[in-house]
PDB file of N, CA and C in Angstrom:
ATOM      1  N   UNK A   1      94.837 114.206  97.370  1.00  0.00           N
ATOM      2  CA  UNK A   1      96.216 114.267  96.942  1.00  0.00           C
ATOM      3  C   UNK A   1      97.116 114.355  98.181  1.00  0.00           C
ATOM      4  N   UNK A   2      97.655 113.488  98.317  1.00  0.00           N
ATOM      5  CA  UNK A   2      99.229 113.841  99.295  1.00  0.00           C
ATOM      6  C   UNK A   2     100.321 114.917  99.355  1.00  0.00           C
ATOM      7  N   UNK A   3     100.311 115.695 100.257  1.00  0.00           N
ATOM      8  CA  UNK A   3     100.737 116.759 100.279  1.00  0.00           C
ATOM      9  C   UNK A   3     101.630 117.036 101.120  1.00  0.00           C
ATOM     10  N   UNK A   4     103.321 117.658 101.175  1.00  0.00           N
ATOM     11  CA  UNK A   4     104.098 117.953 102.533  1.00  0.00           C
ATOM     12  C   UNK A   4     103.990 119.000 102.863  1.00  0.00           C
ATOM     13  N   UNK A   5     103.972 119.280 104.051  1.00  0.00           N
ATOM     14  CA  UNK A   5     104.582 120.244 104.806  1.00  0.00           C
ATOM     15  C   UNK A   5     105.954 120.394 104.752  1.00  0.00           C
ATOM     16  N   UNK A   6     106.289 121.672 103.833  1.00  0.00           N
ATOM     17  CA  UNK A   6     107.634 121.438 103.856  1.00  0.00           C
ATOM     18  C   UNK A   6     108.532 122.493 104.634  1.00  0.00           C
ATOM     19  N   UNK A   7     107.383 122.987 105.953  1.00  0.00           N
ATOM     20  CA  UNK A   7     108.446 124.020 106.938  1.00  0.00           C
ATOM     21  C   UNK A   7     108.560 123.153 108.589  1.00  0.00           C
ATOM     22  N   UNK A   8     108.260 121.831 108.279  1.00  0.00           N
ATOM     23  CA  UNK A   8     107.837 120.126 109.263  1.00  0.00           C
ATOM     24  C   UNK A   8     108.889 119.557 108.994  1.00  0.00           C
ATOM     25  N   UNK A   9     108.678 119.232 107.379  1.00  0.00           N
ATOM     26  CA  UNK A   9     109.419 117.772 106.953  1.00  0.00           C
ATOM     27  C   UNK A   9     110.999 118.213 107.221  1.00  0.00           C
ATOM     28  N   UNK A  10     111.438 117.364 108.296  1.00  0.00           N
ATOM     29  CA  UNK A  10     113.127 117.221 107.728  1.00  0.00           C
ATOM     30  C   UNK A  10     114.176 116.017 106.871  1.00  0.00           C
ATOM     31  N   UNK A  11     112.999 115.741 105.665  1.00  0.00           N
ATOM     32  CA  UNK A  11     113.343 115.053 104.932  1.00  0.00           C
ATOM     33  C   UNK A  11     114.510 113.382 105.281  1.00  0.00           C
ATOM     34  N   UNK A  12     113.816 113.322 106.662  1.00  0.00           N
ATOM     35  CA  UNK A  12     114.480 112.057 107.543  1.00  0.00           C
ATOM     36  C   UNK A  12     114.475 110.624 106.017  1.00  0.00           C
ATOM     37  N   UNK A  13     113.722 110.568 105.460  1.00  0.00           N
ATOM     38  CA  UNK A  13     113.062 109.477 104.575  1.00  0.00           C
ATOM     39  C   UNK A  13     112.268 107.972 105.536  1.00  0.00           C
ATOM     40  N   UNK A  14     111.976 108.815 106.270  1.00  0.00           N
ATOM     41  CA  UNK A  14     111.062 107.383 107.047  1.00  0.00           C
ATOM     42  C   UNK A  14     109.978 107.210 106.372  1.00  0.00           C
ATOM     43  N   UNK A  15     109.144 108.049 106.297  1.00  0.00           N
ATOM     44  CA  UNK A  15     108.149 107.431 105.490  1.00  0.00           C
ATOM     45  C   UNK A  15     108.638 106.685 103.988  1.00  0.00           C
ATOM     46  N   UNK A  16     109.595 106.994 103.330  1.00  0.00           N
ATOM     47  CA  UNK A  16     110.147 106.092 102.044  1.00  0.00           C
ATOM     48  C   UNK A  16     110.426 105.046 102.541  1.00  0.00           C
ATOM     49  N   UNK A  17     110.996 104.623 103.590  1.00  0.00           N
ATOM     50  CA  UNK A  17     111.026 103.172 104.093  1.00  0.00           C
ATOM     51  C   UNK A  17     109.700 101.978 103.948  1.00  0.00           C
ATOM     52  N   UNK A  18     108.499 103.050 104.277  1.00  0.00           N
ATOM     53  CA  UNK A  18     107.198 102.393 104.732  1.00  0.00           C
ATOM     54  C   UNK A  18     106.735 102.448 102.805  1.00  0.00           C
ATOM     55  N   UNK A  19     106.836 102.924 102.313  1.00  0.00           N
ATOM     56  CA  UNK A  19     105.828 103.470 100.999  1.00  0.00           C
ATOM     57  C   UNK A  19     105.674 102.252  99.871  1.00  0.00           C
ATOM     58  N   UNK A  20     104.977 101.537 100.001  1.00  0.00           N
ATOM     59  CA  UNK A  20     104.579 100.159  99.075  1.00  0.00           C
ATOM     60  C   UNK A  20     104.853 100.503  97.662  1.00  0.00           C
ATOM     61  N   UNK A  21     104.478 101.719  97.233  1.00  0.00           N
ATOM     62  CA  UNK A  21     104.774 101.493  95.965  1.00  0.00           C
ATOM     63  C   UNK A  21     106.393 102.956  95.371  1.00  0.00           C
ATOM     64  N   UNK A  22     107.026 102.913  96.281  1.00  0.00           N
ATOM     65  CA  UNK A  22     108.156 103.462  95.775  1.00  0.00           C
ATOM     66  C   UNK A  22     107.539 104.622  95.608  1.00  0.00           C
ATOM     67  N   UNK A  23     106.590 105.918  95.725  1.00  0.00           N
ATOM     68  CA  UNK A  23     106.725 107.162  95.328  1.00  0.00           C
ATOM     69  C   UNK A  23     107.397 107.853  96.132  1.00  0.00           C
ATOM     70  N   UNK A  24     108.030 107.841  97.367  1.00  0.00           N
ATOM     71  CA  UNK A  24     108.339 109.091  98.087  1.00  0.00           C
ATOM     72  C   UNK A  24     110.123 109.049  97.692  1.00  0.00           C
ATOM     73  N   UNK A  25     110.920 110.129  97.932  1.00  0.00           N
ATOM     74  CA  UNK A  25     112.030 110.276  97.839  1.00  0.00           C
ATOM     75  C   UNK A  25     112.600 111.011  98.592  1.00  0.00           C
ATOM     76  N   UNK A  26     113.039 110.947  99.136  1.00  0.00           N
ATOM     77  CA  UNK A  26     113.681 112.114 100.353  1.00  0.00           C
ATOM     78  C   UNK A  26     114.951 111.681 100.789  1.00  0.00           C
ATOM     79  N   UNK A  27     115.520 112.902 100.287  1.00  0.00           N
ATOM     80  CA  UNK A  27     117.145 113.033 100.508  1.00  0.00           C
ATOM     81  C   UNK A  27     117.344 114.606 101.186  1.00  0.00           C
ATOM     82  N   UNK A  28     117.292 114.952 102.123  1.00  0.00           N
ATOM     83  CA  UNK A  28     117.120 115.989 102.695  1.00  0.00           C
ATOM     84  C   UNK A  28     115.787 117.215 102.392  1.00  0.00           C
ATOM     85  N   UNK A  29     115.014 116.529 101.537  1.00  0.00           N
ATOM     86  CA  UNK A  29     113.437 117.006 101.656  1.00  0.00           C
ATOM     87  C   UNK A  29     112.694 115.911 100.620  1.00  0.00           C
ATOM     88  N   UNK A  30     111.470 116.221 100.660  1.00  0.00           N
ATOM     89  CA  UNK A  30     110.536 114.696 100.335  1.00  0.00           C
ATOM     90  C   UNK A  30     110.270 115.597  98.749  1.00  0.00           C
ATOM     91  N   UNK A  31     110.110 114.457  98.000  1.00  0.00           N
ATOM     92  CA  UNK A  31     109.865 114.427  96.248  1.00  0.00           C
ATOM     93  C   UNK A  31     108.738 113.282  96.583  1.00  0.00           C
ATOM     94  N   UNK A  32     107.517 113.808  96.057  1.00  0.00           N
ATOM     95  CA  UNK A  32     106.139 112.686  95.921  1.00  0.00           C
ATOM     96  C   UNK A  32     106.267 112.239  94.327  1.00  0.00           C
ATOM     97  N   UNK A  33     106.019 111.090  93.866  1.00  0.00           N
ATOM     98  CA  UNK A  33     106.067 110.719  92.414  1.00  0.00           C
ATOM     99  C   UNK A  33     104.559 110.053  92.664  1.00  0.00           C
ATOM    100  N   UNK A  34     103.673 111.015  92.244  1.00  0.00           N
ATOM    101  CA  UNK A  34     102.151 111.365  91.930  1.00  0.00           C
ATOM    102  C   UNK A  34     102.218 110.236  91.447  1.00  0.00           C
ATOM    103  N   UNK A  35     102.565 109.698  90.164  1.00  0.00           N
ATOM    104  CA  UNK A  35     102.469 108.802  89.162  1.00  0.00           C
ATOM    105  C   UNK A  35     101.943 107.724  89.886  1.00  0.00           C
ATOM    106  N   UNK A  36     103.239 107.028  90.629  1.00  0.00           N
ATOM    107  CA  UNK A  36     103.209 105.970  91.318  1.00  0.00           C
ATOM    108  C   UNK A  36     101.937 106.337  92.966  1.00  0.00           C
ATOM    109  N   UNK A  37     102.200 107.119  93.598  1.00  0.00           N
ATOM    110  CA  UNK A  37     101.142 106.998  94.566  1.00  0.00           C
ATOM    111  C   UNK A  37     100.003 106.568  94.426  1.00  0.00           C
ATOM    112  N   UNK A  38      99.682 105.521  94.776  1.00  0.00           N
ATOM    113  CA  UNK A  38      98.228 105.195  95.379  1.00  0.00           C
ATOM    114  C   UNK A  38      97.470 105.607  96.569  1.00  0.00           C
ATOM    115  N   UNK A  39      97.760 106.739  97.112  1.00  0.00           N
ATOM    116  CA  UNK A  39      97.118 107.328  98.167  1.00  0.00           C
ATOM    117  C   UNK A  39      96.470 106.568  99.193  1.00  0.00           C
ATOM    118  N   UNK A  40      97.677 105.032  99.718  1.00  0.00           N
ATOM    119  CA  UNK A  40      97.418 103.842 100.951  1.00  0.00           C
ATOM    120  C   UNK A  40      97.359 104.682 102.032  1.00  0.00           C
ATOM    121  N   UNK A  41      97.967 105.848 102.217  1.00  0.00           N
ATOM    122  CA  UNK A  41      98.306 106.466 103.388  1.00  0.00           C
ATOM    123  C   UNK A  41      99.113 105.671 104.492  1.00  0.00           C
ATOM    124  N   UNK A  42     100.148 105.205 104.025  1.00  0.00           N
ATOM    125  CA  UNK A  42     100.659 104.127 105.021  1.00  0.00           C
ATOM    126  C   UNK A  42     101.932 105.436 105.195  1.00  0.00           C
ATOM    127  N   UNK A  43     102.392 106.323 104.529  1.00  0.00           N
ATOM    128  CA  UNK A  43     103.396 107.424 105.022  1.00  0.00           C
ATOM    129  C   UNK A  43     103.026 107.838 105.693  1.00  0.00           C
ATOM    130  N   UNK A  44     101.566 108.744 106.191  1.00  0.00           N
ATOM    131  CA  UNK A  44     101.183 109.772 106.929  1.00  0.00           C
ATOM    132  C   UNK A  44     101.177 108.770 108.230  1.00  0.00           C
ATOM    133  N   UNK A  45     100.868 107.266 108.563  1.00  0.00           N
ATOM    134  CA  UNK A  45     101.317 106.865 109.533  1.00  0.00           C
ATOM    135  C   UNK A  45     102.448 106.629 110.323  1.00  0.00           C
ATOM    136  N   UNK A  46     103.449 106.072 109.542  1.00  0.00           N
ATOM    137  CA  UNK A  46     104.766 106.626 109.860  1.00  0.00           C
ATOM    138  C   UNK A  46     105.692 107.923 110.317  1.00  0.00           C
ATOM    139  N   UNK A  47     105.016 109.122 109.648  1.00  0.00           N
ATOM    140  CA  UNK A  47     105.800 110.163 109.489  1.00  0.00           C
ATOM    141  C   UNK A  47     106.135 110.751 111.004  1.00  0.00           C
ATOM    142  N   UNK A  48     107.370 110.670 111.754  1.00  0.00           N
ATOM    143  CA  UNK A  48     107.545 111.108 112.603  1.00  0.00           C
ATOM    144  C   UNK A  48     107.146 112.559 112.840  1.00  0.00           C
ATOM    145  N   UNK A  49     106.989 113.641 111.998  1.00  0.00           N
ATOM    146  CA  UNK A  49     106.718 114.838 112.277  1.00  0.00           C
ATOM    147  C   UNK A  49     105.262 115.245 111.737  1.00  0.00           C
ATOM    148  N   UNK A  50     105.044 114.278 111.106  1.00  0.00           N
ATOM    149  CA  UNK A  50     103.116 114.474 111.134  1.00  0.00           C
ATOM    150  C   UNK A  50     103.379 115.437 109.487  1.00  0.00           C
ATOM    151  N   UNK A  51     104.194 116.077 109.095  1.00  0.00           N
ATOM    152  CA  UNK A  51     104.392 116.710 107.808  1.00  0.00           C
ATOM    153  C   UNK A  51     103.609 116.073 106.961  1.00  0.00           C
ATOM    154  N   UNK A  52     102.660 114.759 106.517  1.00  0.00           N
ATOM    155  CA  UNK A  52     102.063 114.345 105.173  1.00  0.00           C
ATOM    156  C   UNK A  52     100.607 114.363 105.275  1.00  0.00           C
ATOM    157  N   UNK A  53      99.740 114.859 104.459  1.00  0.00           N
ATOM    158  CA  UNK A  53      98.536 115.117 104.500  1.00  0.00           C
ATOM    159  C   UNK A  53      97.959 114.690 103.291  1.00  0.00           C
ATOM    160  N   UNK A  54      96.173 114.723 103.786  1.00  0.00           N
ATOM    161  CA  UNK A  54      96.212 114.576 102.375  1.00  0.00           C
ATOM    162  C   UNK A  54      95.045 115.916 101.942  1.00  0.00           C
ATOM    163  N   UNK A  55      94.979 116.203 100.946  1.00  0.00           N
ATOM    164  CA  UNK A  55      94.024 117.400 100.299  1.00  0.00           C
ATOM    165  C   UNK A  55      93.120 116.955  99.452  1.00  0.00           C
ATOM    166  N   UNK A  56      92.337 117.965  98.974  1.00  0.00           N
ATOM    167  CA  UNK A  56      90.871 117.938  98.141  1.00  0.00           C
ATOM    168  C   UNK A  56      91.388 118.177  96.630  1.00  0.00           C
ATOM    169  N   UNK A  57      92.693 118.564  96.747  1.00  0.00           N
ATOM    170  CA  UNK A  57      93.296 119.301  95.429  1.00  0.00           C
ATOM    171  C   UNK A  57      93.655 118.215  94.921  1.00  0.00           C
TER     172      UNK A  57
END
């Protein structure tokens, strides 16, 4: 599961730029829409502050 760091993220929205299928949202902090994620991991490459991970959960 994709997960933020949310004492990292300053909700820049760079990774929403990169995100193929539209889940991320960030307007001064990041909203994941589970639904839509396909877990490409193409955010956690982008993410200037390294804030996106992914978990076992």
């Amino acid at each position: 599961m994709l997960t933020v760091n949310e004492e990292t993220c300053v909700g820049c929205g760079w990774c929403q730029t990169f995100c193929p299928q539209d889940a991320l949202h960030a307007w001064g902090y990041l909203e994941i829409d589970y639904e839509k994620c396909d877990e490409c991991l193409v955010c956690i490459e982008f993410c200037p502050t390294d804030s996106l991970s992914m978990t076992n959960s």
